[in-house]
N, C-alpha and C. Protein backbone atom coordinates (compact mmCIF):
# COMPACT_ATOMS: atom_id res chain seq x y z
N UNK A 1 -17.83 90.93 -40.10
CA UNK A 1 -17.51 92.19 -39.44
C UNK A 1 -15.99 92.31 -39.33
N UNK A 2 -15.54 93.15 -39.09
CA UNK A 2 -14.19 94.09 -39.52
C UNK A 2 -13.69 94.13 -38.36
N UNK A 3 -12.10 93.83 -37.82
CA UNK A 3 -11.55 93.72 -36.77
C UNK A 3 -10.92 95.56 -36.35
N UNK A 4 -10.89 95.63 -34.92
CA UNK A 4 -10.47 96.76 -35.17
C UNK A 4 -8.56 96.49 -34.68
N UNK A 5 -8.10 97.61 -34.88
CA UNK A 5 -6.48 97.46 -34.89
C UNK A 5 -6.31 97.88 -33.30
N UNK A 6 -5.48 97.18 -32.25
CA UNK A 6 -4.85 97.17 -31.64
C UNK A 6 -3.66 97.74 -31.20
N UNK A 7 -3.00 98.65 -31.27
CA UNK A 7 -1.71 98.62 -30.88
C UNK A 7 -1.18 98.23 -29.21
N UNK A 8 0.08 97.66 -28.61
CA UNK A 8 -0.20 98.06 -27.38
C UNK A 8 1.61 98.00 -27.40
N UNK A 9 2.09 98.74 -26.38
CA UNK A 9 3.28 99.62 -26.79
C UNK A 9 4.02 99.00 -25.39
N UNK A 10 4.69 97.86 -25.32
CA UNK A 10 5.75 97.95 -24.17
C UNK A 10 6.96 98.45 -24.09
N UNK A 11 7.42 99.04 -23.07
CA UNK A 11 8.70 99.49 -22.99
C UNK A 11 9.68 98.64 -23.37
N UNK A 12 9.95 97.13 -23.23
CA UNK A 12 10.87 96.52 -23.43
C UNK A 12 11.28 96.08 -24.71
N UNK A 13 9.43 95.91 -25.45
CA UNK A 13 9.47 95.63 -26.85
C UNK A 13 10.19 97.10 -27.49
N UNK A 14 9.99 98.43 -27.47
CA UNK A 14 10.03 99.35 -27.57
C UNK A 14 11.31 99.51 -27.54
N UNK A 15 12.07 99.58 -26.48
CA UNK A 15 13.42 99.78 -26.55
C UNK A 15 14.71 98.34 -26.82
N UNK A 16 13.96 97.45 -27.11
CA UNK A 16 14.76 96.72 -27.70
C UNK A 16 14.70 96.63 -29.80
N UNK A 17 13.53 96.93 -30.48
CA UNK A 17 13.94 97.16 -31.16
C UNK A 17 13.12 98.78 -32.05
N UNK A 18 13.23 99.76 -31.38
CA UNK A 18 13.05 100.90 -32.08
C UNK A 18 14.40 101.42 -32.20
N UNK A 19 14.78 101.86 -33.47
CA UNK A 19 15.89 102.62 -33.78
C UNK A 19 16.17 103.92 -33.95
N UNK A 20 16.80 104.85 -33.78
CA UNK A 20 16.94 105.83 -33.11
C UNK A 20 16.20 106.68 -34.57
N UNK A 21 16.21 106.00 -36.11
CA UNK A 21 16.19 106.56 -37.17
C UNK A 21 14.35 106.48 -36.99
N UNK A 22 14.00 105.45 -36.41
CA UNK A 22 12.98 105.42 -36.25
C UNK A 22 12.11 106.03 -35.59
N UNK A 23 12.51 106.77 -34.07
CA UNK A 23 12.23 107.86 -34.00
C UNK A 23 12.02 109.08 -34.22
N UNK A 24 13.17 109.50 -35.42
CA UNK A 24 12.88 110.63 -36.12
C UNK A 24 11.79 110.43 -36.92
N UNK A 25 12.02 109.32 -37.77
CA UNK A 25 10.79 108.81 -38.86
C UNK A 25 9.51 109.41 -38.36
N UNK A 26 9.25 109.02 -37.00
CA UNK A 26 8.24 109.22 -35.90
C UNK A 26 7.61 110.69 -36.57
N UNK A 27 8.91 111.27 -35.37
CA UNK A 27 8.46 112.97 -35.05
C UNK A 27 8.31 113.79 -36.84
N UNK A 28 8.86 112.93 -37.69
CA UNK A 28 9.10 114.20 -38.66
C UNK A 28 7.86 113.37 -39.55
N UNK A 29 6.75 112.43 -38.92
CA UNK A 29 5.78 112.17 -39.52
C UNK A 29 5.71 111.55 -40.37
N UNK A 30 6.52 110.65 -41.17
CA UNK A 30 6.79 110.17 -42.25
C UNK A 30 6.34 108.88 -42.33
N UNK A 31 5.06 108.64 -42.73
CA UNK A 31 4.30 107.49 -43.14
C UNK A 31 4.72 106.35 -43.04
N UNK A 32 5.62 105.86 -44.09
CA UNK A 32 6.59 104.52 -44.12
C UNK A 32 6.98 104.35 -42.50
N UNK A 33 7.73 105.53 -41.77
CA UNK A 33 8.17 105.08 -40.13
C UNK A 33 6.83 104.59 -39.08
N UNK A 34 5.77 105.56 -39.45
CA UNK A 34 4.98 105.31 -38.62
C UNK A 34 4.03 104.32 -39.15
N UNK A 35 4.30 103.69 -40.07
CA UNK A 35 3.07 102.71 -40.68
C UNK A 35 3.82 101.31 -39.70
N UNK A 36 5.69 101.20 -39.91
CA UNK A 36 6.71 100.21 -39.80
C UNK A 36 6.41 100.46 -38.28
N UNK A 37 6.38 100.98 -37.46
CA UNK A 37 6.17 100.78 -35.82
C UNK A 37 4.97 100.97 -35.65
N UNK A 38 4.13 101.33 -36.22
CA UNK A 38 2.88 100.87 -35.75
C UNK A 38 2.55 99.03 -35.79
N UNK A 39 3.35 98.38 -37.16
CA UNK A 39 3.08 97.52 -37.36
C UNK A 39 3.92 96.47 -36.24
N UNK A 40 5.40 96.83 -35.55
CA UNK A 40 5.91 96.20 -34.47
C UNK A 40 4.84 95.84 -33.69
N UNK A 41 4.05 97.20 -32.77
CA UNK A 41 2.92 96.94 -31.98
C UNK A 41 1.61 96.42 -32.06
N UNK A 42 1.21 95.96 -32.93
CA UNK A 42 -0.15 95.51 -33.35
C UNK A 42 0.07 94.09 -33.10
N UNK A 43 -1.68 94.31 -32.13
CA UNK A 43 -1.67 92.62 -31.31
C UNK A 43 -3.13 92.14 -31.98
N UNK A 44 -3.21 90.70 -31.89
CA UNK A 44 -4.31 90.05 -32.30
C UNK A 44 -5.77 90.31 -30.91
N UNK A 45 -6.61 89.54 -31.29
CA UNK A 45 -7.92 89.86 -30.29
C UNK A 45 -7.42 88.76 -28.91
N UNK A 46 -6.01 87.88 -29.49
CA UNK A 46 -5.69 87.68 -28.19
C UNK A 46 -4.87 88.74 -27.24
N UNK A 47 -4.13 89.94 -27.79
CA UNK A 47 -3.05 90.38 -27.26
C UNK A 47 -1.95 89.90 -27.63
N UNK A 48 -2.05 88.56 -28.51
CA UNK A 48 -0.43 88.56 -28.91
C UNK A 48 0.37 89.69 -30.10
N UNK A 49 1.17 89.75 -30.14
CA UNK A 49 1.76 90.82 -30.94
C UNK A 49 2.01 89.86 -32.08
N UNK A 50 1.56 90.05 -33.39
CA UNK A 50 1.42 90.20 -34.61
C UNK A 50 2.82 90.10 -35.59
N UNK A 51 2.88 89.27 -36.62
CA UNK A 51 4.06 89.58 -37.21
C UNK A 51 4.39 90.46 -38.55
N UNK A 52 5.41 91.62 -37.96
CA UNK A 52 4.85 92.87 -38.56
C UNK A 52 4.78 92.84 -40.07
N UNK A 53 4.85 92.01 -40.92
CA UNK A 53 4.68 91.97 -42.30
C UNK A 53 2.90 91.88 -42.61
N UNK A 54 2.46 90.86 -41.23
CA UNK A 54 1.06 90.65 -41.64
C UNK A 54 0.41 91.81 -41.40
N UNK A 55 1.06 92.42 -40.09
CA UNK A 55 0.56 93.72 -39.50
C UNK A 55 0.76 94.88 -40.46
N UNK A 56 1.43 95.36 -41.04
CA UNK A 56 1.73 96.55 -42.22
C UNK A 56 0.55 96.34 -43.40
N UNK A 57 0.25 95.20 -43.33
CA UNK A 57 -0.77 94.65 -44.69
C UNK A 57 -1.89 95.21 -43.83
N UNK A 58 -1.98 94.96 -42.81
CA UNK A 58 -3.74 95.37 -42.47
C UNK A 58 -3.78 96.76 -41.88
N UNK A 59 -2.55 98.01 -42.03
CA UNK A 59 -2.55 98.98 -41.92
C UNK A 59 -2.64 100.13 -43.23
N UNK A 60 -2.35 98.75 -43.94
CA UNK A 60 -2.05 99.16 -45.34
C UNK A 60 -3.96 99.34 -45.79
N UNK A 61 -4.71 98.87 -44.94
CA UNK A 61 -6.34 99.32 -44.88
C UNK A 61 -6.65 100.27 -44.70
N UNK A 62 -5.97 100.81 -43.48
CA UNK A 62 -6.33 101.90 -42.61
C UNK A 62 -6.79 103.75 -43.42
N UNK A 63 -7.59 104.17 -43.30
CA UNK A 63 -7.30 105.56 -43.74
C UNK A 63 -6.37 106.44 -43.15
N UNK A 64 -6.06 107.71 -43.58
CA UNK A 64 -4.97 108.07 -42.91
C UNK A 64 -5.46 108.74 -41.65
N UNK A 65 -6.63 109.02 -41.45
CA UNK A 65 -7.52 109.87 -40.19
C UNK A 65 -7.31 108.53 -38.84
N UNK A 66 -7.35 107.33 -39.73
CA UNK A 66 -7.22 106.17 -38.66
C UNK A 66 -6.05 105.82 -38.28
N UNK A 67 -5.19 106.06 -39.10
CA UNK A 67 -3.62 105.62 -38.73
C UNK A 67 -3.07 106.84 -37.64
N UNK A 68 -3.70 108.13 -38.15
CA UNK A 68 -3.46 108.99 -37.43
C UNK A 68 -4.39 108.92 -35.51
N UNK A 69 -5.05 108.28 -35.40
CA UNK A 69 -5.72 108.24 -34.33
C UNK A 69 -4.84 106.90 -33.46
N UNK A 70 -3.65 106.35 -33.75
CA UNK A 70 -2.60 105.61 -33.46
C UNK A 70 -1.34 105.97 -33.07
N UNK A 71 -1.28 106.98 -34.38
CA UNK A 71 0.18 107.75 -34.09
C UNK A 71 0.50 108.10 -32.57
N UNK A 72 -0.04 108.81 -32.35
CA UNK A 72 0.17 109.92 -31.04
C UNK A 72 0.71 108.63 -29.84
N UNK A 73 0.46 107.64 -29.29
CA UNK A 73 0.68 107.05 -28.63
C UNK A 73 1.68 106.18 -28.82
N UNK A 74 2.08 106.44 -29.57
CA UNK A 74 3.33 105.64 -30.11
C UNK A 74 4.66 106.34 -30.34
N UNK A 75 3.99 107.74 -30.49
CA UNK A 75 5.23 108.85 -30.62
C UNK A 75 5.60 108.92 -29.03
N UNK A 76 4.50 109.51 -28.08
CA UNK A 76 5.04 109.39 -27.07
C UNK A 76 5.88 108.14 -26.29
N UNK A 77 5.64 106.80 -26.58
CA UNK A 77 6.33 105.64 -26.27
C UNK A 77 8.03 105.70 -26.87
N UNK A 78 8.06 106.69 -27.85
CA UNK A 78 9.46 106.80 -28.34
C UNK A 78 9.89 107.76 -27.43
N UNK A 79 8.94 108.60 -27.39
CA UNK A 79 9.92 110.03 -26.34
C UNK A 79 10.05 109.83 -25.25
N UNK A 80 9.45 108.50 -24.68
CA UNK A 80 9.89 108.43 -23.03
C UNK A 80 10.97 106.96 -23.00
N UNK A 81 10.89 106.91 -24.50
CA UNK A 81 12.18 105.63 -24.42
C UNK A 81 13.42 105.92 -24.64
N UNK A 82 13.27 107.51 -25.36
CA UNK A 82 14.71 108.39 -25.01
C UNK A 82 14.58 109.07 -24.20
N UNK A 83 13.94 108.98 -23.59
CA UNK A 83 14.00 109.82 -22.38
C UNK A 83 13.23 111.20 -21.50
N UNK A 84 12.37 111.05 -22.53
CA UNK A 84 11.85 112.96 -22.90
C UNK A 84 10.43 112.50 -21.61
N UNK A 85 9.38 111.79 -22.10
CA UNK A 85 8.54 111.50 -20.67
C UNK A 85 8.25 109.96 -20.46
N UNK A 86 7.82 110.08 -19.16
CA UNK A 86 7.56 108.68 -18.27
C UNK A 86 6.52 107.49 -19.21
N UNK A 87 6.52 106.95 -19.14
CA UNK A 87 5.29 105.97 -19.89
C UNK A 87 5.07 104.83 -18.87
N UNK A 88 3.82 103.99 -18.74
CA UNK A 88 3.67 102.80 -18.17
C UNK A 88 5.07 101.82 -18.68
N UNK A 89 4.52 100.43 -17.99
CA UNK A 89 5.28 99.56 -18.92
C UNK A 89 4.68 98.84 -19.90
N UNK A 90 3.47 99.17 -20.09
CA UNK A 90 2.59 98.57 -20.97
C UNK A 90 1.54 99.68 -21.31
N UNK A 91 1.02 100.31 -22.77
CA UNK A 91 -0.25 101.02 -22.61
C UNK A 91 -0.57 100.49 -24.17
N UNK A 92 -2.06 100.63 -24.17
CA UNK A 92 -2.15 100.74 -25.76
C UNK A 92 -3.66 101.06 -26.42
N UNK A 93 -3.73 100.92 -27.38
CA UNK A 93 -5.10 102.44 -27.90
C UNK A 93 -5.63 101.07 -28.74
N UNK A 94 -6.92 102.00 -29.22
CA UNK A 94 -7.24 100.87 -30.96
C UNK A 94 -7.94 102.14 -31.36
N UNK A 95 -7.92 102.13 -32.61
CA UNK A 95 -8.33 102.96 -33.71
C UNK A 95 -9.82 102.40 -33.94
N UNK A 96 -10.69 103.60 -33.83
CA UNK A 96 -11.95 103.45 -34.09
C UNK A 96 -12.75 103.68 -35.14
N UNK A 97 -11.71 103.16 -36.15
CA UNK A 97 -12.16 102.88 -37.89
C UNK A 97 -11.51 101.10 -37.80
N UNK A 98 -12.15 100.49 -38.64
CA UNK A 98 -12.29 98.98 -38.92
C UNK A 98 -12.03 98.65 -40.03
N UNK A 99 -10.81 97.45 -40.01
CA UNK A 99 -10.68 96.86 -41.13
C UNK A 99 -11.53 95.95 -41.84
């Protein structure tokens, strides 16, 4: 059976290394950005966070209806890390398509 994907989005991980180019990447939708920070956040079935080369490979599964059921929570984790709204210090989703 097929693991499902994890993301979980801390502020500290978040604003220590998202780059500002990477936020645009974000908002202007562009696959490669959002495949590359999705893959920062992706944790194992322990919660540990993943190292994003292995993580991009098992997104590199994903359909795009599934990658897209990720996005959104990750865009907002950029807009409240510049500033735009509030976020926990920790939140995170899983996509309910399986690798």
């Amino acid at each position: 059976m097929a693991d499902k994907i994890k993301i979980v989005v801390e502020q500290e991980r978040l604003r220590k290394n998202m780059k500002v180019g990477d936020v645009v990447a974000l908002e202007e939708g562009k696959v490669k950005g959002v495949r590359a920070m999705l893959a920062l956040f992706m944790v194992d079935e322990q919660g540990k966070y993943l190292d994003p080369a292995k993580a991009e490979k098992r997104l590199d599964t994903l359909t795009v209806d599934q990658m897209l059921e990720l996005a959104p929570q990750l865009l907002e984790a950029a807009n409240s890390a510049v500033g735009a709204d509030p976020l926990p210090e920790s939140a995170s989703t899983t996509s309910t398509g399986e690798t």
